[in-house]
C-alpha atoms as a PDB file:
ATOM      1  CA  UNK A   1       0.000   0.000   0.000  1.00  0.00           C
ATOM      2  CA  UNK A   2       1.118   3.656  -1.020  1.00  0.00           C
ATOM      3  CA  UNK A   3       1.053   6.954   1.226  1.00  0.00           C
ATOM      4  CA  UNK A   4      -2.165   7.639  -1.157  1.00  0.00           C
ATOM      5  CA  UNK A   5      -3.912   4.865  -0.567  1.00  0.00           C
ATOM      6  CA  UNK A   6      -6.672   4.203   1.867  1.00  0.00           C
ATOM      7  CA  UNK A   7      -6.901   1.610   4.075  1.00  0.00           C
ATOM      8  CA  UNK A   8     -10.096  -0.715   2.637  1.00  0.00           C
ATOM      9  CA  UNK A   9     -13.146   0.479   4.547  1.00  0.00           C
ATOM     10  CA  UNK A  10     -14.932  -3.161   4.137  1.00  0.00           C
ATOM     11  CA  UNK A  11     -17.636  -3.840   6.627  1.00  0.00           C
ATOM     12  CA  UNK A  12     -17.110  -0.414   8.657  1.00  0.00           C
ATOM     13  CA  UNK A  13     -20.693   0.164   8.420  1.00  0.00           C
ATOM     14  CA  UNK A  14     -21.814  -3.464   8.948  1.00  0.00           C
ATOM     15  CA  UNK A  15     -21.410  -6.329  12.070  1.00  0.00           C
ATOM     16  CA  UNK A  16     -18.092  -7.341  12.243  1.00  0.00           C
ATOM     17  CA  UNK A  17     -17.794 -10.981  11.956  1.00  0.00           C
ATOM     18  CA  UNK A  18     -16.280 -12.801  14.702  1.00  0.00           C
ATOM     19  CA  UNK A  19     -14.667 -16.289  13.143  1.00  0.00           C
ATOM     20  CA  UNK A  20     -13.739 -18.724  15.347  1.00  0.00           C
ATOM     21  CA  UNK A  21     -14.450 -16.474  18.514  1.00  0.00           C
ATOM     22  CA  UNK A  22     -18.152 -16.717  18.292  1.00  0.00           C
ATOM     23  CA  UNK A  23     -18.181 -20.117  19.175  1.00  0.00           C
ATOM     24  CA  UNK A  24     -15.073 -19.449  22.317  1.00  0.00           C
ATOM     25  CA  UNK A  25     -16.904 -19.464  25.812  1.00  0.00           C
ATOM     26  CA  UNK A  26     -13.650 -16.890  27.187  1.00  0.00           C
ATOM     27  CA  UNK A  27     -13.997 -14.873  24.782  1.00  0.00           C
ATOM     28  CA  UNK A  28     -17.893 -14.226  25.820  1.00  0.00           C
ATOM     29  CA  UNK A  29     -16.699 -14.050  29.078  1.00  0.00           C
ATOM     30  CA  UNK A  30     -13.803 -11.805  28.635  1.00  0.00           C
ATOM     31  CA  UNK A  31     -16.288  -9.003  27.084  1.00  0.00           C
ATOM     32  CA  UNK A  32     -19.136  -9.539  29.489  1.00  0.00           C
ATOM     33  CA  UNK A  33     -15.774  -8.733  32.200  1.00  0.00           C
ATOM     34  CA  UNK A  34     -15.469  -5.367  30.434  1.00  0.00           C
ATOM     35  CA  UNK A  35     -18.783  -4.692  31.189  1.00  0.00           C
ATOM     36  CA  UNK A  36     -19.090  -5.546  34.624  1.00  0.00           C
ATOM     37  CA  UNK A  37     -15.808  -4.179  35.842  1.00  0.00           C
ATOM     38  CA  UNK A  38     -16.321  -0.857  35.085  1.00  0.00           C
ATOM     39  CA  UNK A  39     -19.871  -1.063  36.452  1.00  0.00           C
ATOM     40  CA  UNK A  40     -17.469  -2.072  39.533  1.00  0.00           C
ATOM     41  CA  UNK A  41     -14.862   0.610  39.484  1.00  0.00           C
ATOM     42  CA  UNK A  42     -17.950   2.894  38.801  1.00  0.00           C
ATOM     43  CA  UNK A  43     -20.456   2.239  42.111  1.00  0.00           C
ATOM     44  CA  UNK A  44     -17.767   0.467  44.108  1.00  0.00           C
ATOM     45  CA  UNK A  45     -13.871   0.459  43.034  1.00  0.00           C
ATOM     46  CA  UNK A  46     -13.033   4.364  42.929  1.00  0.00           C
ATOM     47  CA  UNK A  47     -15.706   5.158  45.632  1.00  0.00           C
ATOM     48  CA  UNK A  48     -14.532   2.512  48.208  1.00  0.00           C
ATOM     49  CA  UNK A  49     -11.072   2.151  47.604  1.00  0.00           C
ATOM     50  CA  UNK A  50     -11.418  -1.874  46.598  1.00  0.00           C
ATOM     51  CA  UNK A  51     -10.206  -4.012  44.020  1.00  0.00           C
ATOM     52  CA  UNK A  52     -12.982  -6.717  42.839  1.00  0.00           C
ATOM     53  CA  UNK A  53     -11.008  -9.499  45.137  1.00  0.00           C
ATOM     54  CA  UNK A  54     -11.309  -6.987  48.378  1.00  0.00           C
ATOM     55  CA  UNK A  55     -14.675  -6.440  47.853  1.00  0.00           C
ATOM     56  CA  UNK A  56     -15.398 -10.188  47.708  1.00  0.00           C
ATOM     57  CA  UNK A  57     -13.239 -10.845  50.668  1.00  0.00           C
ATOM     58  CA  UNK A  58     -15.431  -8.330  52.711  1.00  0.00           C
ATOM     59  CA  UNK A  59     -18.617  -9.599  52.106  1.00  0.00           C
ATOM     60  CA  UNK A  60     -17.675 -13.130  52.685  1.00  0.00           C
ATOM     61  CA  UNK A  61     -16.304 -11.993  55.943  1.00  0.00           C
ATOM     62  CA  UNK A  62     -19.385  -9.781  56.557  1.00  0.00           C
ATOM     63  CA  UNK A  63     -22.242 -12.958  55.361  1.00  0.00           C
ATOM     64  CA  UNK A  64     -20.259 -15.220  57.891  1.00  0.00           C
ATOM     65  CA  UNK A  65     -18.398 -13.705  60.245  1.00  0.00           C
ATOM     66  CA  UNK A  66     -14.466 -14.582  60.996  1.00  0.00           C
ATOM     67  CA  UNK A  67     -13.149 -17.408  58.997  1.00  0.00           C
ATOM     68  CA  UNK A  68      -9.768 -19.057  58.591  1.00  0.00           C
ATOM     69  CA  UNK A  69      -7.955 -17.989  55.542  1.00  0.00           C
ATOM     70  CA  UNK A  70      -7.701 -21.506  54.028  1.00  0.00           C
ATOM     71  CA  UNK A  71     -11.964 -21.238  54.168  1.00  0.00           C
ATOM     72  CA  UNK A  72     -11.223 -17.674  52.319  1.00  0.00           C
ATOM     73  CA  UNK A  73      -8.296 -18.872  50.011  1.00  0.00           C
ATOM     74  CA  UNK A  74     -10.691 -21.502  48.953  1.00  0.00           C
ATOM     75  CA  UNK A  75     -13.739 -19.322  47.983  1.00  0.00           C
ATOM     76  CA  UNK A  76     -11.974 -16.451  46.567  1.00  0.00           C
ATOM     77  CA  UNK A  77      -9.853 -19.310  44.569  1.00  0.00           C
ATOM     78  CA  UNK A  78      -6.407 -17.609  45.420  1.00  0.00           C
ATOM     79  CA  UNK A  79      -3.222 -19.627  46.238  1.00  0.00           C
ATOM     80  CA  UNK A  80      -1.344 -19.345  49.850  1.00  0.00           C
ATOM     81  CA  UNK A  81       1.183 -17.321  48.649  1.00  0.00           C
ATOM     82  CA  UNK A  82      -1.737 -14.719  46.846  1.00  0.00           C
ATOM     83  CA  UNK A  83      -4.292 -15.153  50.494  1.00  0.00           C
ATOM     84  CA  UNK A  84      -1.157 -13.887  52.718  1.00  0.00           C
ATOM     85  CA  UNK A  85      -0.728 -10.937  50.135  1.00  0.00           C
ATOM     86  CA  UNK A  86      -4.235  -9.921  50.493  1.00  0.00           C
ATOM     87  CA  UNK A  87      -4.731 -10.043  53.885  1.00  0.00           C
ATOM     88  CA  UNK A  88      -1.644  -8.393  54.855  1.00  0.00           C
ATOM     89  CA  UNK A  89      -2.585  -5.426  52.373  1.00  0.00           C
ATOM     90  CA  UNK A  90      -6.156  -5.647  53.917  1.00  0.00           C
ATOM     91  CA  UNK A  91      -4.826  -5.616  57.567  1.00  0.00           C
ATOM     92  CA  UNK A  92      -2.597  -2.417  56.765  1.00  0.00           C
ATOM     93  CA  UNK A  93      -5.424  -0.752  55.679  1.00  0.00           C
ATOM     94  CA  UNK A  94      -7.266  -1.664  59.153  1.00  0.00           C
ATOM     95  CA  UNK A  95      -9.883  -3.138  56.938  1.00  0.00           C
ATOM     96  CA  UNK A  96      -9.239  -6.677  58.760  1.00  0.00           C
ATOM     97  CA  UNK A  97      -7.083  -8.233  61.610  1.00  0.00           C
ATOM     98  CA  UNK A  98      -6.110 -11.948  62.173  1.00  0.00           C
ATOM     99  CA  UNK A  99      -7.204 -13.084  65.334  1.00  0.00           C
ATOM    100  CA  UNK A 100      -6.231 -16.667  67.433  1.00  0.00           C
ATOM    101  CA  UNK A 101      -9.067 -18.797  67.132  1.00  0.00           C
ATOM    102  CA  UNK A 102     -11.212 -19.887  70.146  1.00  0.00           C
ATOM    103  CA  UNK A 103     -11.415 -23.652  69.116  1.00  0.00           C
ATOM    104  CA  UNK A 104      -7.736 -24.377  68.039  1.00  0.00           C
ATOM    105  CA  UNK A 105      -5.467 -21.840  69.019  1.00  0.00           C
ATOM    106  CA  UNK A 106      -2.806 -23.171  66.901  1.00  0.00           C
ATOM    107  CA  UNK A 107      -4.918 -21.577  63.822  1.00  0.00           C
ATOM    108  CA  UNK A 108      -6.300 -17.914  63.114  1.00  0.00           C
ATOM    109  CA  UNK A 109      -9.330 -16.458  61.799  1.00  0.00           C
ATOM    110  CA  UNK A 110      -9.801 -13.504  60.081  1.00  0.00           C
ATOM    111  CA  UNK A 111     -12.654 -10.851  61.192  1.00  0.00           C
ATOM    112  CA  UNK A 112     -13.188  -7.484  60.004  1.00  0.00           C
ATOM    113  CA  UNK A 113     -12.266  -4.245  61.821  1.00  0.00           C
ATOM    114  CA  UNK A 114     -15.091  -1.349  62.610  1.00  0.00           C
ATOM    115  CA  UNK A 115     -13.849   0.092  59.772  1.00  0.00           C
ATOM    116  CA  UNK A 116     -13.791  -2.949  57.763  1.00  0.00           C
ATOM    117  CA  UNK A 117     -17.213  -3.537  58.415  1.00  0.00           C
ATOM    118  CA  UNK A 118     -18.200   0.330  57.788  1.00  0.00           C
ATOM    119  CA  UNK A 119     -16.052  -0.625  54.264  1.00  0.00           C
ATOM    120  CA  UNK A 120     -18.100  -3.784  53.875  1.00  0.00           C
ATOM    121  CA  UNK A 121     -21.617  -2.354  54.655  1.00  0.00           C
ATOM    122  CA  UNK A 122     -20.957   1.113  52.213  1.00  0.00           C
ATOM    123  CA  UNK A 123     -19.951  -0.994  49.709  1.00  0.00           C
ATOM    124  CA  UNK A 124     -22.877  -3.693  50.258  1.00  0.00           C
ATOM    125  CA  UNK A 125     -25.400  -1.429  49.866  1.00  0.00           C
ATOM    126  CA  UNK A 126     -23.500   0.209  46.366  1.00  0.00           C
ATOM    127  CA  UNK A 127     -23.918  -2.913  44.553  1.00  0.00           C
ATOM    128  CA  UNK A 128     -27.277  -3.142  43.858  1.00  0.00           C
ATOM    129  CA  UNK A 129     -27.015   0.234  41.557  1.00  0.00           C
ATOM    130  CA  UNK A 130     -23.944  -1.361  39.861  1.00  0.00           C
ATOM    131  CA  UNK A 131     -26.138  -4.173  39.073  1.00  0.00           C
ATOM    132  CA  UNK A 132     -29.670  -2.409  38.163  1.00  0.00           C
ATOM    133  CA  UNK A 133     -27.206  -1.301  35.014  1.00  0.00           C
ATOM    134  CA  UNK A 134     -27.295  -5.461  33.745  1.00  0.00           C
ATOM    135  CA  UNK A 135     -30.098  -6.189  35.316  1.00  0.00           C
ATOM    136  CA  UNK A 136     -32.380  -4.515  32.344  1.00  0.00           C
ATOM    137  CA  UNK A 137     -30.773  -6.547  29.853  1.00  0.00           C
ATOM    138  CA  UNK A 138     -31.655  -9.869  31.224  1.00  0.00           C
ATOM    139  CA  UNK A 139     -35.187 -11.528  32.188  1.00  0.00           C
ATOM    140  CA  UNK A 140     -35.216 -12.774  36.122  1.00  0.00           C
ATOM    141  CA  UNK A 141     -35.045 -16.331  34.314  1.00  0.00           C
ATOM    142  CA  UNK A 142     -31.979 -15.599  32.601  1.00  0.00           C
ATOM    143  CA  UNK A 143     -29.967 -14.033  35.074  1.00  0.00           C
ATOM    144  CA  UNK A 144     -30.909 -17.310  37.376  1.00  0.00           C
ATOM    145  CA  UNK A 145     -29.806 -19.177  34.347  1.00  0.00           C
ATOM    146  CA  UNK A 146     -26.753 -17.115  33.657  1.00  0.00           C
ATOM    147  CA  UNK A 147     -25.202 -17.613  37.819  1.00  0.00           C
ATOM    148  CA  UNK A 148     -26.286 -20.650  37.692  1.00  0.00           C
ATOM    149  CA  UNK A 149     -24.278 -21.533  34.409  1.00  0.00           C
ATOM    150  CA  UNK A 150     -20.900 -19.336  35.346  1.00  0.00           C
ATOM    151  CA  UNK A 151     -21.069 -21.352  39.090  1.00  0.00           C
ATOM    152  CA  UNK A 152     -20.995 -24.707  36.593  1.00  0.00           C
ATOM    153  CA  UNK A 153     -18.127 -22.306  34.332  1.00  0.00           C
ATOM    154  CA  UNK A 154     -16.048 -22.294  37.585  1.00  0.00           C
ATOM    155  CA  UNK A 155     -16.436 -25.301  38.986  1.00  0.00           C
ATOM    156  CA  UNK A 156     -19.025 -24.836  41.802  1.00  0.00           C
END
């Protein structure tokens, strides 16, 4: 191609075709992602202060109360190495604390601060407004469906 010559403009104006990624379940997944994660940073990322991992780890902590971090590694499918990370980064921000546990000392359990819970509750009661945004595009019946499929996706 020349300096005079024009790109070809084929299929600007119409849908692009996808190939072999219309049939690729990560692909689907990877733009649906988009999509939710700034809805995230939007109601609950920039306003909070949380990544999408801390805001998970808060409201497991605040829907059970203190749990050991092999219970939290486990849900929040992070390794050892990736847990310790977190809840050190957590516990400097006073969001959390490791405590001893009352039925085997020898282990800890991880409860949430005052201002870890203030964190957790704020942030609670944002997501609702970060979901209203998907929730028009999707019947009751398919967003059932749709969690019920992605907990089958990841192995639940």
């Amino acid at each position: 191609m020349t300096d005079s010559e024009e790109p070809s403009d084929d299929g600007a104006n119409g849908e692009l075709g996808l190939g072999p990624l219309g049939d690729l379940l990560g692909f689907h997944l990877a733009r649906a992602t988009l999509t939710t994660t700034a809805l995230f940073e939007r109601h609950i990322g920039k306003p909070f202060g949380l990544s999408k991992v801390e805001f998970s780890m808060l409201m497991l902590l605040l829907a059970n109360g203190p749990l050991n971090p092999k219970r939290l590694a486990h849900a929040l499918a992070l390794t050892p190495p990736k847990m310790t990370m977190l809840l050190d980064r957590m516990q400097a921000r006073e969001l959390l604390r490791r405590e001893r546990s009352e039925i085997d000392r020898r282990s800890q359990n991880v409860v949430l601060t005052a201002e870890g819970e203030r964190i957790a509750r704020g942030s609670a009661a944002a997501a609702p407004a970060s979901e209203a945004a998907l929730n028009g595009r999707l019947s009751r019946a398919e967003r059932a469906m749709l969690l019920e499929l992605l907990d089958k996706v990841a192995g639940g």
